[in-house]
C-alpha atoms as a PDB file:
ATOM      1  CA  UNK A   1     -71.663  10.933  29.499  1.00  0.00           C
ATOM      2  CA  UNK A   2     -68.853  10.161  31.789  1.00  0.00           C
ATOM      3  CA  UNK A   3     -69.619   6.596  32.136  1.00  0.00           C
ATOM      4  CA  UNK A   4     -69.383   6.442  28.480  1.00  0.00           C
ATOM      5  CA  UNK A   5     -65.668   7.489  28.076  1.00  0.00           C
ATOM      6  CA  UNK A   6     -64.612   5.612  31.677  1.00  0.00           C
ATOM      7  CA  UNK A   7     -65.657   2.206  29.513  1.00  0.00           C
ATOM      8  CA  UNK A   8     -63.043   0.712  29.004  1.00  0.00           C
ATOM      9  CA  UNK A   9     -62.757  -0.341  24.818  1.00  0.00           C
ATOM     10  CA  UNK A  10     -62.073  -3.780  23.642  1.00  0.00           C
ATOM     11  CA  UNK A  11     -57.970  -3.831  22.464  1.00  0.00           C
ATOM     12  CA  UNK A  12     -57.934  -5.373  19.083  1.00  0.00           C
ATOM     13  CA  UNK A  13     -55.027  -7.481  18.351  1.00  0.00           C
ATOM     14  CA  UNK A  14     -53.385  -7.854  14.956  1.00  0.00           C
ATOM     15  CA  UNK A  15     -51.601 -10.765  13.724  1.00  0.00           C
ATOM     16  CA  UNK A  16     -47.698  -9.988  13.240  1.00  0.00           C
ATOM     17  CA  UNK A  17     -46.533 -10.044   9.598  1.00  0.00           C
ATOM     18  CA  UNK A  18     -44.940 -12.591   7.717  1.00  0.00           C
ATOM     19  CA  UNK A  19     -41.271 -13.150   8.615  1.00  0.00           C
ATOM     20  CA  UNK A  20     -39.216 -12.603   5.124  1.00  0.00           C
ATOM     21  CA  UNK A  21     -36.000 -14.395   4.359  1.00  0.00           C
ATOM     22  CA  UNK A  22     -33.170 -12.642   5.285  1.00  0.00           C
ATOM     23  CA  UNK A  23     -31.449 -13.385   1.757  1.00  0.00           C
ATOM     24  CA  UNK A  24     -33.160 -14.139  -1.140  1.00  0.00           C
ATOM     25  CA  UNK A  25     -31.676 -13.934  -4.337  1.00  0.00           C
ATOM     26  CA  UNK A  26     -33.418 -14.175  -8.029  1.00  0.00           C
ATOM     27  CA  UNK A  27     -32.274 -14.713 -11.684  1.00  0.00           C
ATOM     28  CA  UNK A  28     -29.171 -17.303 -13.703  1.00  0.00           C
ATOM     29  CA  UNK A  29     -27.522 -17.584 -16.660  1.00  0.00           C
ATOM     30  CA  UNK A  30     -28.481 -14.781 -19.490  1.00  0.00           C
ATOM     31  CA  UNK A  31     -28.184 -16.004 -23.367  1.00  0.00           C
ATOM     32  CA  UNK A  32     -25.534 -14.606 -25.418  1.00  0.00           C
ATOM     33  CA  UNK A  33     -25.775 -10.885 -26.262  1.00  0.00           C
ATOM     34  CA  UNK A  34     -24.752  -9.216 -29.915  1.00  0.00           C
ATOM     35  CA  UNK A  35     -22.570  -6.149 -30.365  1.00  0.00           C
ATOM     36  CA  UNK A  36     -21.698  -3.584 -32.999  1.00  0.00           C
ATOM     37  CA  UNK A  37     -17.823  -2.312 -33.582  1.00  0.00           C
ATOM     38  CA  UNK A  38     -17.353   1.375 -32.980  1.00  0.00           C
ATOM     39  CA  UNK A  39     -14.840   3.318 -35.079  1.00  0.00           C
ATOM     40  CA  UNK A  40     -12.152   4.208 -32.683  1.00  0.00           C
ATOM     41  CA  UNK A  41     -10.930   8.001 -33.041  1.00  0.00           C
ATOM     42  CA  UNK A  42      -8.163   9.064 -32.408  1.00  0.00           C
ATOM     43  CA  UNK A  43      -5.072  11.668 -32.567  1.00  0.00           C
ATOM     44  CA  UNK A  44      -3.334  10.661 -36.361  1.00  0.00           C
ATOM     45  CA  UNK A  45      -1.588  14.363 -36.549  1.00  0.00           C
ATOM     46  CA  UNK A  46       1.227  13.056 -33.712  1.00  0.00           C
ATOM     47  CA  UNK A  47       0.766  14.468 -30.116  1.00  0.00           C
ATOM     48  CA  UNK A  48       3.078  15.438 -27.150  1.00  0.00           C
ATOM     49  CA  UNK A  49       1.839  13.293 -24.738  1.00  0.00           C
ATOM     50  CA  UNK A  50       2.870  12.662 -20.406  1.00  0.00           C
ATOM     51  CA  UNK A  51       2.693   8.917 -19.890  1.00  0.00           C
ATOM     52  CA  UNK A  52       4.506   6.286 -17.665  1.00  0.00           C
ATOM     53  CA  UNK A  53       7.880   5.852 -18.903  1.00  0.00           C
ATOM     54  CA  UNK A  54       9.710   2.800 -17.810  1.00  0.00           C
ATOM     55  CA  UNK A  55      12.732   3.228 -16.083  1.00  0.00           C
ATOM     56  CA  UNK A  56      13.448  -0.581 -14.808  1.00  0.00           C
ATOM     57  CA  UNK A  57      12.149  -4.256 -14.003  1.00  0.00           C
ATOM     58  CA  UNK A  58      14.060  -6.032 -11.484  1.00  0.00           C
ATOM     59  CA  UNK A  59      13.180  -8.838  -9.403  1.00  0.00           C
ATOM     60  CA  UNK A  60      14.238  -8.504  -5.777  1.00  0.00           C
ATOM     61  CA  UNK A  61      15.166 -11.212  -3.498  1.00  0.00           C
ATOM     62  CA  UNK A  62      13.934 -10.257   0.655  1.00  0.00           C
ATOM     63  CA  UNK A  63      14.270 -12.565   3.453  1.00  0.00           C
ATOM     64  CA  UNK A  64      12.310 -12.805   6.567  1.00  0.00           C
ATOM     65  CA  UNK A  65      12.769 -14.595   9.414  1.00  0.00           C
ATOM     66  CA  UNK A  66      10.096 -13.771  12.102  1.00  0.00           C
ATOM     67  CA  UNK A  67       8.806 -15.803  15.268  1.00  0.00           C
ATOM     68  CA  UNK A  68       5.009 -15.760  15.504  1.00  0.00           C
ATOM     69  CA  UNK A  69       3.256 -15.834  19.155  1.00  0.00           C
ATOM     70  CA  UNK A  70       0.126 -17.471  19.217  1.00  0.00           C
ATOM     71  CA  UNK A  71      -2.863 -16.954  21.592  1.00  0.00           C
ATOM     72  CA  UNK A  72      -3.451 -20.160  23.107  1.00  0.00           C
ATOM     73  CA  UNK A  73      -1.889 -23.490  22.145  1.00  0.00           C
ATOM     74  CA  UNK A  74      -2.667 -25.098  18.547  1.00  0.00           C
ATOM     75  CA  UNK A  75      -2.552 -28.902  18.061  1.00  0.00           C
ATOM     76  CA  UNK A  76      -1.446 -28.200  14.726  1.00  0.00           C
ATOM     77  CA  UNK A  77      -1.758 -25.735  11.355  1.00  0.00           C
ATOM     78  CA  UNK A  78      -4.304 -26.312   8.960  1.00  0.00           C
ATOM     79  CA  UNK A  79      -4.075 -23.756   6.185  1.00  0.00           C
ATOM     80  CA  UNK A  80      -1.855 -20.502   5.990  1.00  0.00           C
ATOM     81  CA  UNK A  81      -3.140 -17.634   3.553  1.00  0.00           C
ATOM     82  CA  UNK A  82      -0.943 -15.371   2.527  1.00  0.00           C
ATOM     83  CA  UNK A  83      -1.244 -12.033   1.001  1.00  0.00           C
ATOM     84  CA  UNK A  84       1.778  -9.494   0.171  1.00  0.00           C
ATOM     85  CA  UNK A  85       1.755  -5.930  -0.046  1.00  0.00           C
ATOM     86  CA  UNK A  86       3.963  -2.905  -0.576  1.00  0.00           C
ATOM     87  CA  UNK A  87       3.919   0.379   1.453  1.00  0.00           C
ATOM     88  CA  UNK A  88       6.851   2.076  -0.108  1.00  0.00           C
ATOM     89  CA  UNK A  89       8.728   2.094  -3.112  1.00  0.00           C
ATOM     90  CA  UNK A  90      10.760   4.930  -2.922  1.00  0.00           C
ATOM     91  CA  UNK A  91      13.760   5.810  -5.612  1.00  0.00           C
ATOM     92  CA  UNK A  92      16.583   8.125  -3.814  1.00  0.00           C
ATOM     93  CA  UNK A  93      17.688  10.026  -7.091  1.00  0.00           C
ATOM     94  CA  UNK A  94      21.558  10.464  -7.684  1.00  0.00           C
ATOM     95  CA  UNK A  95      22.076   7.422  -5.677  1.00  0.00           C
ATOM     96  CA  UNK A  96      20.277   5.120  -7.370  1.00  0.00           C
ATOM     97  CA  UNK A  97      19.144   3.348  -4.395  1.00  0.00           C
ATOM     98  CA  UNK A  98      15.545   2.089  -3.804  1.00  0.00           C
ATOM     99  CA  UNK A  99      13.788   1.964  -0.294  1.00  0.00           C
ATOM    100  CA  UNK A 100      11.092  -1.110  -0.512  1.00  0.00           C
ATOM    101  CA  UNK A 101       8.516  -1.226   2.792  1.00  0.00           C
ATOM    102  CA  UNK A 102       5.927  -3.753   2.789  1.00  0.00           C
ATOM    103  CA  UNK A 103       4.044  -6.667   4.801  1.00  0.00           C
ATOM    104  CA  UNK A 104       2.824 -10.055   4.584  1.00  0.00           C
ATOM    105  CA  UNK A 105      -0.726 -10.578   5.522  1.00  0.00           C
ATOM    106  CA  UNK A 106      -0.821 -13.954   6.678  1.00  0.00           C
ATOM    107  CA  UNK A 107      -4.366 -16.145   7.925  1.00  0.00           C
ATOM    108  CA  UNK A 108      -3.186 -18.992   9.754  1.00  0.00           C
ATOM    109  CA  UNK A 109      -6.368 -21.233  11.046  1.00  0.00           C
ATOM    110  CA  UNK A 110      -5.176 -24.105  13.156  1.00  0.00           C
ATOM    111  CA  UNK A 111      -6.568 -26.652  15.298  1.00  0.00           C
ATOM    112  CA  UNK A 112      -6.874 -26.221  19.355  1.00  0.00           C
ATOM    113  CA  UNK A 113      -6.895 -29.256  21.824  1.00  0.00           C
ATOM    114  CA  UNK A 114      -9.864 -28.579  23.378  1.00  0.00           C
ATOM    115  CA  UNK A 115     -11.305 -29.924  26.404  1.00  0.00           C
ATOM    116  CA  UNK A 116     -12.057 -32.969  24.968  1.00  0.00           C
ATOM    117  CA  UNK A 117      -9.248 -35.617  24.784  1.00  0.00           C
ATOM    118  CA  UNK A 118      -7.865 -38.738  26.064  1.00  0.00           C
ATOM    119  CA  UNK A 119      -5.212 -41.486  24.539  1.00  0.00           C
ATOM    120  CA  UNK A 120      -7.604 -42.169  22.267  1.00  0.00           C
ATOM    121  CA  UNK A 121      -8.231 -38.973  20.816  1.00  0.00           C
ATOM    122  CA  UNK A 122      -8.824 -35.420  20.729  1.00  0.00           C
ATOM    123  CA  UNK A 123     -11.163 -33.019  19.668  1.00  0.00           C
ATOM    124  CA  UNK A 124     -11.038 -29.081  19.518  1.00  0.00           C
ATOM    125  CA  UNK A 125     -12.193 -26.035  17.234  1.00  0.00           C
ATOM    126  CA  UNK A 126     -10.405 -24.284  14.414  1.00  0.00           C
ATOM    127  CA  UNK A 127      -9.419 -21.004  15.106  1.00  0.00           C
ATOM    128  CA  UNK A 128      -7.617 -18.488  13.150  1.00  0.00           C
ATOM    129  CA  UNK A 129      -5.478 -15.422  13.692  1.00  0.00           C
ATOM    130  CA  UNK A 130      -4.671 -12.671  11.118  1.00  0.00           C
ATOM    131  CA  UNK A 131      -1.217 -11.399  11.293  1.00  0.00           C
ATOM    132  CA  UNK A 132       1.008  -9.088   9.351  1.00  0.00           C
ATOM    133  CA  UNK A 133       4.710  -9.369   9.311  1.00  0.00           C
ATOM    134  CA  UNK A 134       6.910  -6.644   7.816  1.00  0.00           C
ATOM    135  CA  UNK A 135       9.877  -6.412   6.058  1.00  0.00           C
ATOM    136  CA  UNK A 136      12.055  -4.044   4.192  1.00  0.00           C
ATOM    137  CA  UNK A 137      15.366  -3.724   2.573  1.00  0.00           C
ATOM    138  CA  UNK A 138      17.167  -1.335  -0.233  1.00  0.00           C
ATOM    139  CA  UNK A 139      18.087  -2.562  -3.248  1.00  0.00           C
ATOM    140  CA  UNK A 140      20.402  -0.675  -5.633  1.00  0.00           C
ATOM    141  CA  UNK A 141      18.987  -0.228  -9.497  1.00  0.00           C
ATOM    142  CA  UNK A 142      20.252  -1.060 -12.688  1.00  0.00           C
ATOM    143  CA  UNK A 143      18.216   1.138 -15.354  1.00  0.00           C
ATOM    144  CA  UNK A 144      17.594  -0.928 -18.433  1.00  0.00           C
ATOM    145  CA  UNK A 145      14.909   0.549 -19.548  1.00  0.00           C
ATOM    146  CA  UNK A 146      15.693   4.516 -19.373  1.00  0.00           C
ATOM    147  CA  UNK A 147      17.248   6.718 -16.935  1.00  0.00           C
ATOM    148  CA  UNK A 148      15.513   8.867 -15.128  1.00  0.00           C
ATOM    149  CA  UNK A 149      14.811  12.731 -15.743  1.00  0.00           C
ATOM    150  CA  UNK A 150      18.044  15.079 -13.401  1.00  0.00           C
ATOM    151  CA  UNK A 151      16.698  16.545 -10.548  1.00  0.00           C
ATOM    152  CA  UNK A 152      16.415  20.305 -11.298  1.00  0.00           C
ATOM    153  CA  UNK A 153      17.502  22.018  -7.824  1.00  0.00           C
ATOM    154  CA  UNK A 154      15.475  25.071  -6.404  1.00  0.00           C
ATOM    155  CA  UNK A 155      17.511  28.829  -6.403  1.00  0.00           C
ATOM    156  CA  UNK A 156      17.457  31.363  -4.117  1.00  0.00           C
ATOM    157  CA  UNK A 157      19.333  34.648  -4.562  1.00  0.00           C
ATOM    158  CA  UNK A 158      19.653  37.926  -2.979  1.00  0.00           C
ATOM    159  CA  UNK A 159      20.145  41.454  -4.369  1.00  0.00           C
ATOM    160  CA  UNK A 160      20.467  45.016  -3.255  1.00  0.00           C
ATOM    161  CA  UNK A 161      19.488  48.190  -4.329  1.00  0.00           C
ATOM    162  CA  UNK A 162      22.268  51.407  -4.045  1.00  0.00           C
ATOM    163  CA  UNK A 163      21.691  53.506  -1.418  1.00  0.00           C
ATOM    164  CA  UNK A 164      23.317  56.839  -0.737  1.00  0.00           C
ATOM    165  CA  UNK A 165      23.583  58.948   2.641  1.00  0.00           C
ATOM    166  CA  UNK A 166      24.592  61.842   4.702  1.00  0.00           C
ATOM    167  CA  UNK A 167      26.927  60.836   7.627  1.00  0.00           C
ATOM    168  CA  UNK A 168      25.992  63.566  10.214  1.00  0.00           C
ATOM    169  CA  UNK A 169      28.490  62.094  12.772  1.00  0.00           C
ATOM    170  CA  UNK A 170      31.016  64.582  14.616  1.00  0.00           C
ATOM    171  CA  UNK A 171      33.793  63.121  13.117  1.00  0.00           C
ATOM    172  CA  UNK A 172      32.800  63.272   9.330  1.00  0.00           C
ATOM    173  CA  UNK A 173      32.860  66.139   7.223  1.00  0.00           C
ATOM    174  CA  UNK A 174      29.959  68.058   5.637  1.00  0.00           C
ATOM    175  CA  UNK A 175      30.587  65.971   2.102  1.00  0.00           C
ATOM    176  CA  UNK A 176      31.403  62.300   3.480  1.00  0.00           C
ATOM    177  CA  UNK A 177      28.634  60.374   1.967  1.00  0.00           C
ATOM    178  CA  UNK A 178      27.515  56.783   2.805  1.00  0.00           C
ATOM    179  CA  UNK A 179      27.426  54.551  -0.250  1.00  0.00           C
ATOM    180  CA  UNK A 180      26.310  51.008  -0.096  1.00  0.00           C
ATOM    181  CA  UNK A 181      23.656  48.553  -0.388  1.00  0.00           C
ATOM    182  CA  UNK A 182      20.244  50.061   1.468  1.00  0.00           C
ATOM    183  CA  UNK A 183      20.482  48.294   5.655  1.00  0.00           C
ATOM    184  CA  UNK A 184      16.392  49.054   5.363  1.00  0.00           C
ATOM    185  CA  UNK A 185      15.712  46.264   3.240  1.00  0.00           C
ATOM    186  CA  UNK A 186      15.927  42.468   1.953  1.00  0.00           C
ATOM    187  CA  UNK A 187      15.010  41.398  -1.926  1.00  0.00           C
ATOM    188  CA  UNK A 188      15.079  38.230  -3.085  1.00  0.00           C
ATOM    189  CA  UNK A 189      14.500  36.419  -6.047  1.00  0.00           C
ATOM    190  CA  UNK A 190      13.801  32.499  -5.663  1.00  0.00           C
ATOM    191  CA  UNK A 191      12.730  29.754  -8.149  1.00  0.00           C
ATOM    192  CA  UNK A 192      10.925  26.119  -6.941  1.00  0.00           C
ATOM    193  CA  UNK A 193      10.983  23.425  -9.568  1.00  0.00           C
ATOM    194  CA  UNK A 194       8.538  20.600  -8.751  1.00  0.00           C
ATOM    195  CA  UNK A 195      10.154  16.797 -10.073  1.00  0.00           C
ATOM    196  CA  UNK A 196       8.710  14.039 -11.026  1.00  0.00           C
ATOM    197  CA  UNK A 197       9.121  11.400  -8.591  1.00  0.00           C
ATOM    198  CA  UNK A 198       9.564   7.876  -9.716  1.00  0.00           C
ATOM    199  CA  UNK A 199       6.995   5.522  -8.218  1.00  0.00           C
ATOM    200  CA  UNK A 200       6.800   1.529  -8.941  1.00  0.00           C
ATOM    201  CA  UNK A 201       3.835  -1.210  -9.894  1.00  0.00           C
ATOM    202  CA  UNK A 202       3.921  -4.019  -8.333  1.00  0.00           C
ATOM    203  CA  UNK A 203       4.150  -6.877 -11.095  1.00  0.00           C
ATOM    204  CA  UNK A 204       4.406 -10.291  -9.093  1.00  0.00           C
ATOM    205  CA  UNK A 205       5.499 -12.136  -6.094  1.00  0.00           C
ATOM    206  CA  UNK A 206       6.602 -15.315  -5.257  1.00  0.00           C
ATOM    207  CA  UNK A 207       7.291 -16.860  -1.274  1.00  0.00           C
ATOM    208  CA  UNK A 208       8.880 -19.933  -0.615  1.00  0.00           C
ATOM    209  CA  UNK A 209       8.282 -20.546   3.171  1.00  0.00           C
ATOM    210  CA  UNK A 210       9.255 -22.403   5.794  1.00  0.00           C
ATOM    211  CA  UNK A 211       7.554 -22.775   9.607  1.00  0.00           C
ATOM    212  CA  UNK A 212       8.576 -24.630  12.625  1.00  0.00           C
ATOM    213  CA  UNK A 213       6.613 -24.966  15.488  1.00  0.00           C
ATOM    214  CA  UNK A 214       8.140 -24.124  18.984  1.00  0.00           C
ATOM    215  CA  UNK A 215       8.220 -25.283  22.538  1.00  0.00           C
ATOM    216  CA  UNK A 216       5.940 -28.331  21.559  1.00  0.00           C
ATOM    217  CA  UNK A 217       5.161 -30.194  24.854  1.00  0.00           C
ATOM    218  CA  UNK A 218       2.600 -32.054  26.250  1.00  0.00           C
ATOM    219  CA  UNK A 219      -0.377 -30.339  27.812  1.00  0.00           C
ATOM    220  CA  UNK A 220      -0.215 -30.373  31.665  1.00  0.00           C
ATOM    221  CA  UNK A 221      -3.111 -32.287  33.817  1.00  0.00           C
ATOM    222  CA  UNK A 222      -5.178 -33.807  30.153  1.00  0.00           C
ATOM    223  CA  UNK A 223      -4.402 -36.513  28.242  1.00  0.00           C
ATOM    224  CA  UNK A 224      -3.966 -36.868  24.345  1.00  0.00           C
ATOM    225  CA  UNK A 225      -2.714 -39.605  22.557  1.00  0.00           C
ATOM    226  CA  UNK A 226       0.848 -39.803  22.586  1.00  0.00           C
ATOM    227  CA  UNK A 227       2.455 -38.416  19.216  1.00  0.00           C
ATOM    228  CA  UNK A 228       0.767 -35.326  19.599  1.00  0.00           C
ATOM    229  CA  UNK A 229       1.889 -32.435  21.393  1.00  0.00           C
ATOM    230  CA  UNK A 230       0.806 -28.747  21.633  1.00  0.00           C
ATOM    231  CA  UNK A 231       3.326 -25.558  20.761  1.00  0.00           C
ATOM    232  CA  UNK A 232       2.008 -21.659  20.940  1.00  0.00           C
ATOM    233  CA  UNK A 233       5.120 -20.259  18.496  1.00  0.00           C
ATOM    234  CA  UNK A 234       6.145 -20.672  15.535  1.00  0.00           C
ATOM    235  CA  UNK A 235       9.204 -19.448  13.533  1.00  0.00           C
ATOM    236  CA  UNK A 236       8.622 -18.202  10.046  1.00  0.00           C
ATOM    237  CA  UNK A 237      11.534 -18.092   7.770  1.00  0.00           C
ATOM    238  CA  UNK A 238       9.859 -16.592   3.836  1.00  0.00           C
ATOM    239  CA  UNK A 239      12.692 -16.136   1.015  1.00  0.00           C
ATOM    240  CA  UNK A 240       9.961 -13.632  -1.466  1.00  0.00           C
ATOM    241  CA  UNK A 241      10.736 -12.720  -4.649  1.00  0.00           C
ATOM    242  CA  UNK A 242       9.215  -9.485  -5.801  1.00  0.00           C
ATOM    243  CA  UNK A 243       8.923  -8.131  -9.096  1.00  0.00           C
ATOM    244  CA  UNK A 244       8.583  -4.396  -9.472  1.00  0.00           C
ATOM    245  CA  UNK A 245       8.227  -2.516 -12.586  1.00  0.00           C
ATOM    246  CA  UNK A 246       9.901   1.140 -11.386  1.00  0.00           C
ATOM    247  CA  UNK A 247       8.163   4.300 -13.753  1.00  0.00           C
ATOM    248  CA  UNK A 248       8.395   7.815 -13.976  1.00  0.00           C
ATOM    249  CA  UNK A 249       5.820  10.597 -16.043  1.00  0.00           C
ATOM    250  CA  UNK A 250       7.570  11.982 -18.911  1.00  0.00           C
ATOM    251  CA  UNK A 251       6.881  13.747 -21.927  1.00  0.00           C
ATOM    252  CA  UNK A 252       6.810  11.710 -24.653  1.00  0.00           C
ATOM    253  CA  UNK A 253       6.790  13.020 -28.938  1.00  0.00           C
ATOM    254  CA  UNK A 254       4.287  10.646 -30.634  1.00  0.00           C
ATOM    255  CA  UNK A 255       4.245  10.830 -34.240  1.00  0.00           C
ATOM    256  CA  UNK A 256       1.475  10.798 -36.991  1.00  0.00           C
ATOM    257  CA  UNK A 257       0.096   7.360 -38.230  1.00  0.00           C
ATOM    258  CA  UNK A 258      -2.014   7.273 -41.131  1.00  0.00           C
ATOM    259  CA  UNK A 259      -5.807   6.035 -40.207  1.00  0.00           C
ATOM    260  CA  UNK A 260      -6.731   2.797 -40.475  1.00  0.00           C
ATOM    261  CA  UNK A 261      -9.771   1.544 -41.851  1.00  0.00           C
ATOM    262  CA  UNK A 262     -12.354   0.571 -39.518  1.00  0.00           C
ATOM    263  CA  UNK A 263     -13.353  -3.303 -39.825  1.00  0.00           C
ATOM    264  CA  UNK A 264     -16.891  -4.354 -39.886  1.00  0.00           C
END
């Protein structure tokens, strides 16, 4: 019986599945598709309603001027992306003054020297590096749309209760009394009033740019043919235009409209 289980068993082997595509992707074009009109419904009896109220739209001018550091030397630029974004639009109320934060995501892919190169010629790789250069500035604000809503301040204020009592020193008499607000206690009655802080929408932008390359020399111990030349900075001078659209929530008094027909 032992020599039946010390046998050793033949292993079988199993062929390995099919290797699948790593993408595959399935369908096109669909025909045209019908639809029906719905009857819209809506309030006709006038509503008080809190919407986006516009305060103003401005176009600001911001300029940059910024000096870029590369990691290794480029040969030259081939393509700069740019992408702009704002981090803060911020209204200072009674001042009229408006804090604008942002940065300019820029791509820049250009082309390296390489290792290959002589008078002739030169080959490299494209390479790219993602940057983001800030700016800011504060811009004051002509409303011509609406003003905003007053800023309604918080109050705080303190009252007292009477208080009346003996005076038991030595050198008051028996009917001296104590009268005045109670020591053994602090009231207070305080009111917070939460605003409505103007925020902006960002409508367009517009850069007009202009980059220099710097410290553009010859690579030491290779050769490349003779016009070219290698830099690793380059200074970035961007005049943007931004268009904002600045808004506030307000109560607004919409009247009644008489309903309209639906349309078939």
């Amino acid at each position: 019986m032992s020599q039946y289980y010390n046998r050793k068993r033949p292993v079988k082997k199993f062929p390995y599945p099919p290797k699948k595509d790593c993408i595959k992707i399935e369908g096109g074009a669909t025909s045209n598709c019908e639809n029906t009109i719905v009857p819209i419904a809506g309030l006709t009896t006038g509503a008080v309603a809190k919407i986006p109220v516009v305060l103003a739209e401005f176009t600001v001018q911001i300029d940059v001027d910024s000096i870029v550091k590369l990691p290794e030397d480029a040969l030259e630029i081939k393509r700069i992306k740019k992408r702009l974004m704002v981090t803060q639009c911020l209204l200072i109320q009674d001042t009229n003054k408006l804090f604008i934060k942002g940065v300019v995501r820029k791509n820049i892919e250009y082309a390296t020297a390489g290792k290959c190169s002589n008078s002739q010629g030169v080959c490299g790789d494209i390479r790219h590096c993602t940057i983001d250069v800030p700016f800011q500035c504060v811009t004051p604000i002509n409303f011509n749309g609406i003003e905003p809503l007053p800023v309604v301040n918080s109050t705080s204020n303190e009252f007292q209760y009477f208080s009346e009592q003996d005076l038991k020193a030595p050198e008051f008499a028996n009917k001296d009394k104590l009268l005045s607000g109670d020591f053994s206690e602090f009231n207070q009655n305080s009111t917070e009033y939460y605003n409505e802080l103007p925020f902006c929408e960002l409508v367009s932008s517009r850069i007009i740019e202009f980059d220099e390359f710097l410290n553009r020399r010859t690579p030491v111990n290779s050769k490349i043919p003779f016009a070219e030349k290698v830099f690793d900075e380059i200074e970035e001078k961007m005049v943007i235009f931004l268009t904002l659209k600045l808004l506030q929530n307000r109560q607004v008094v919409i009247g009644a409209v008489a309903p309209r027909p639906c349309r078939k």
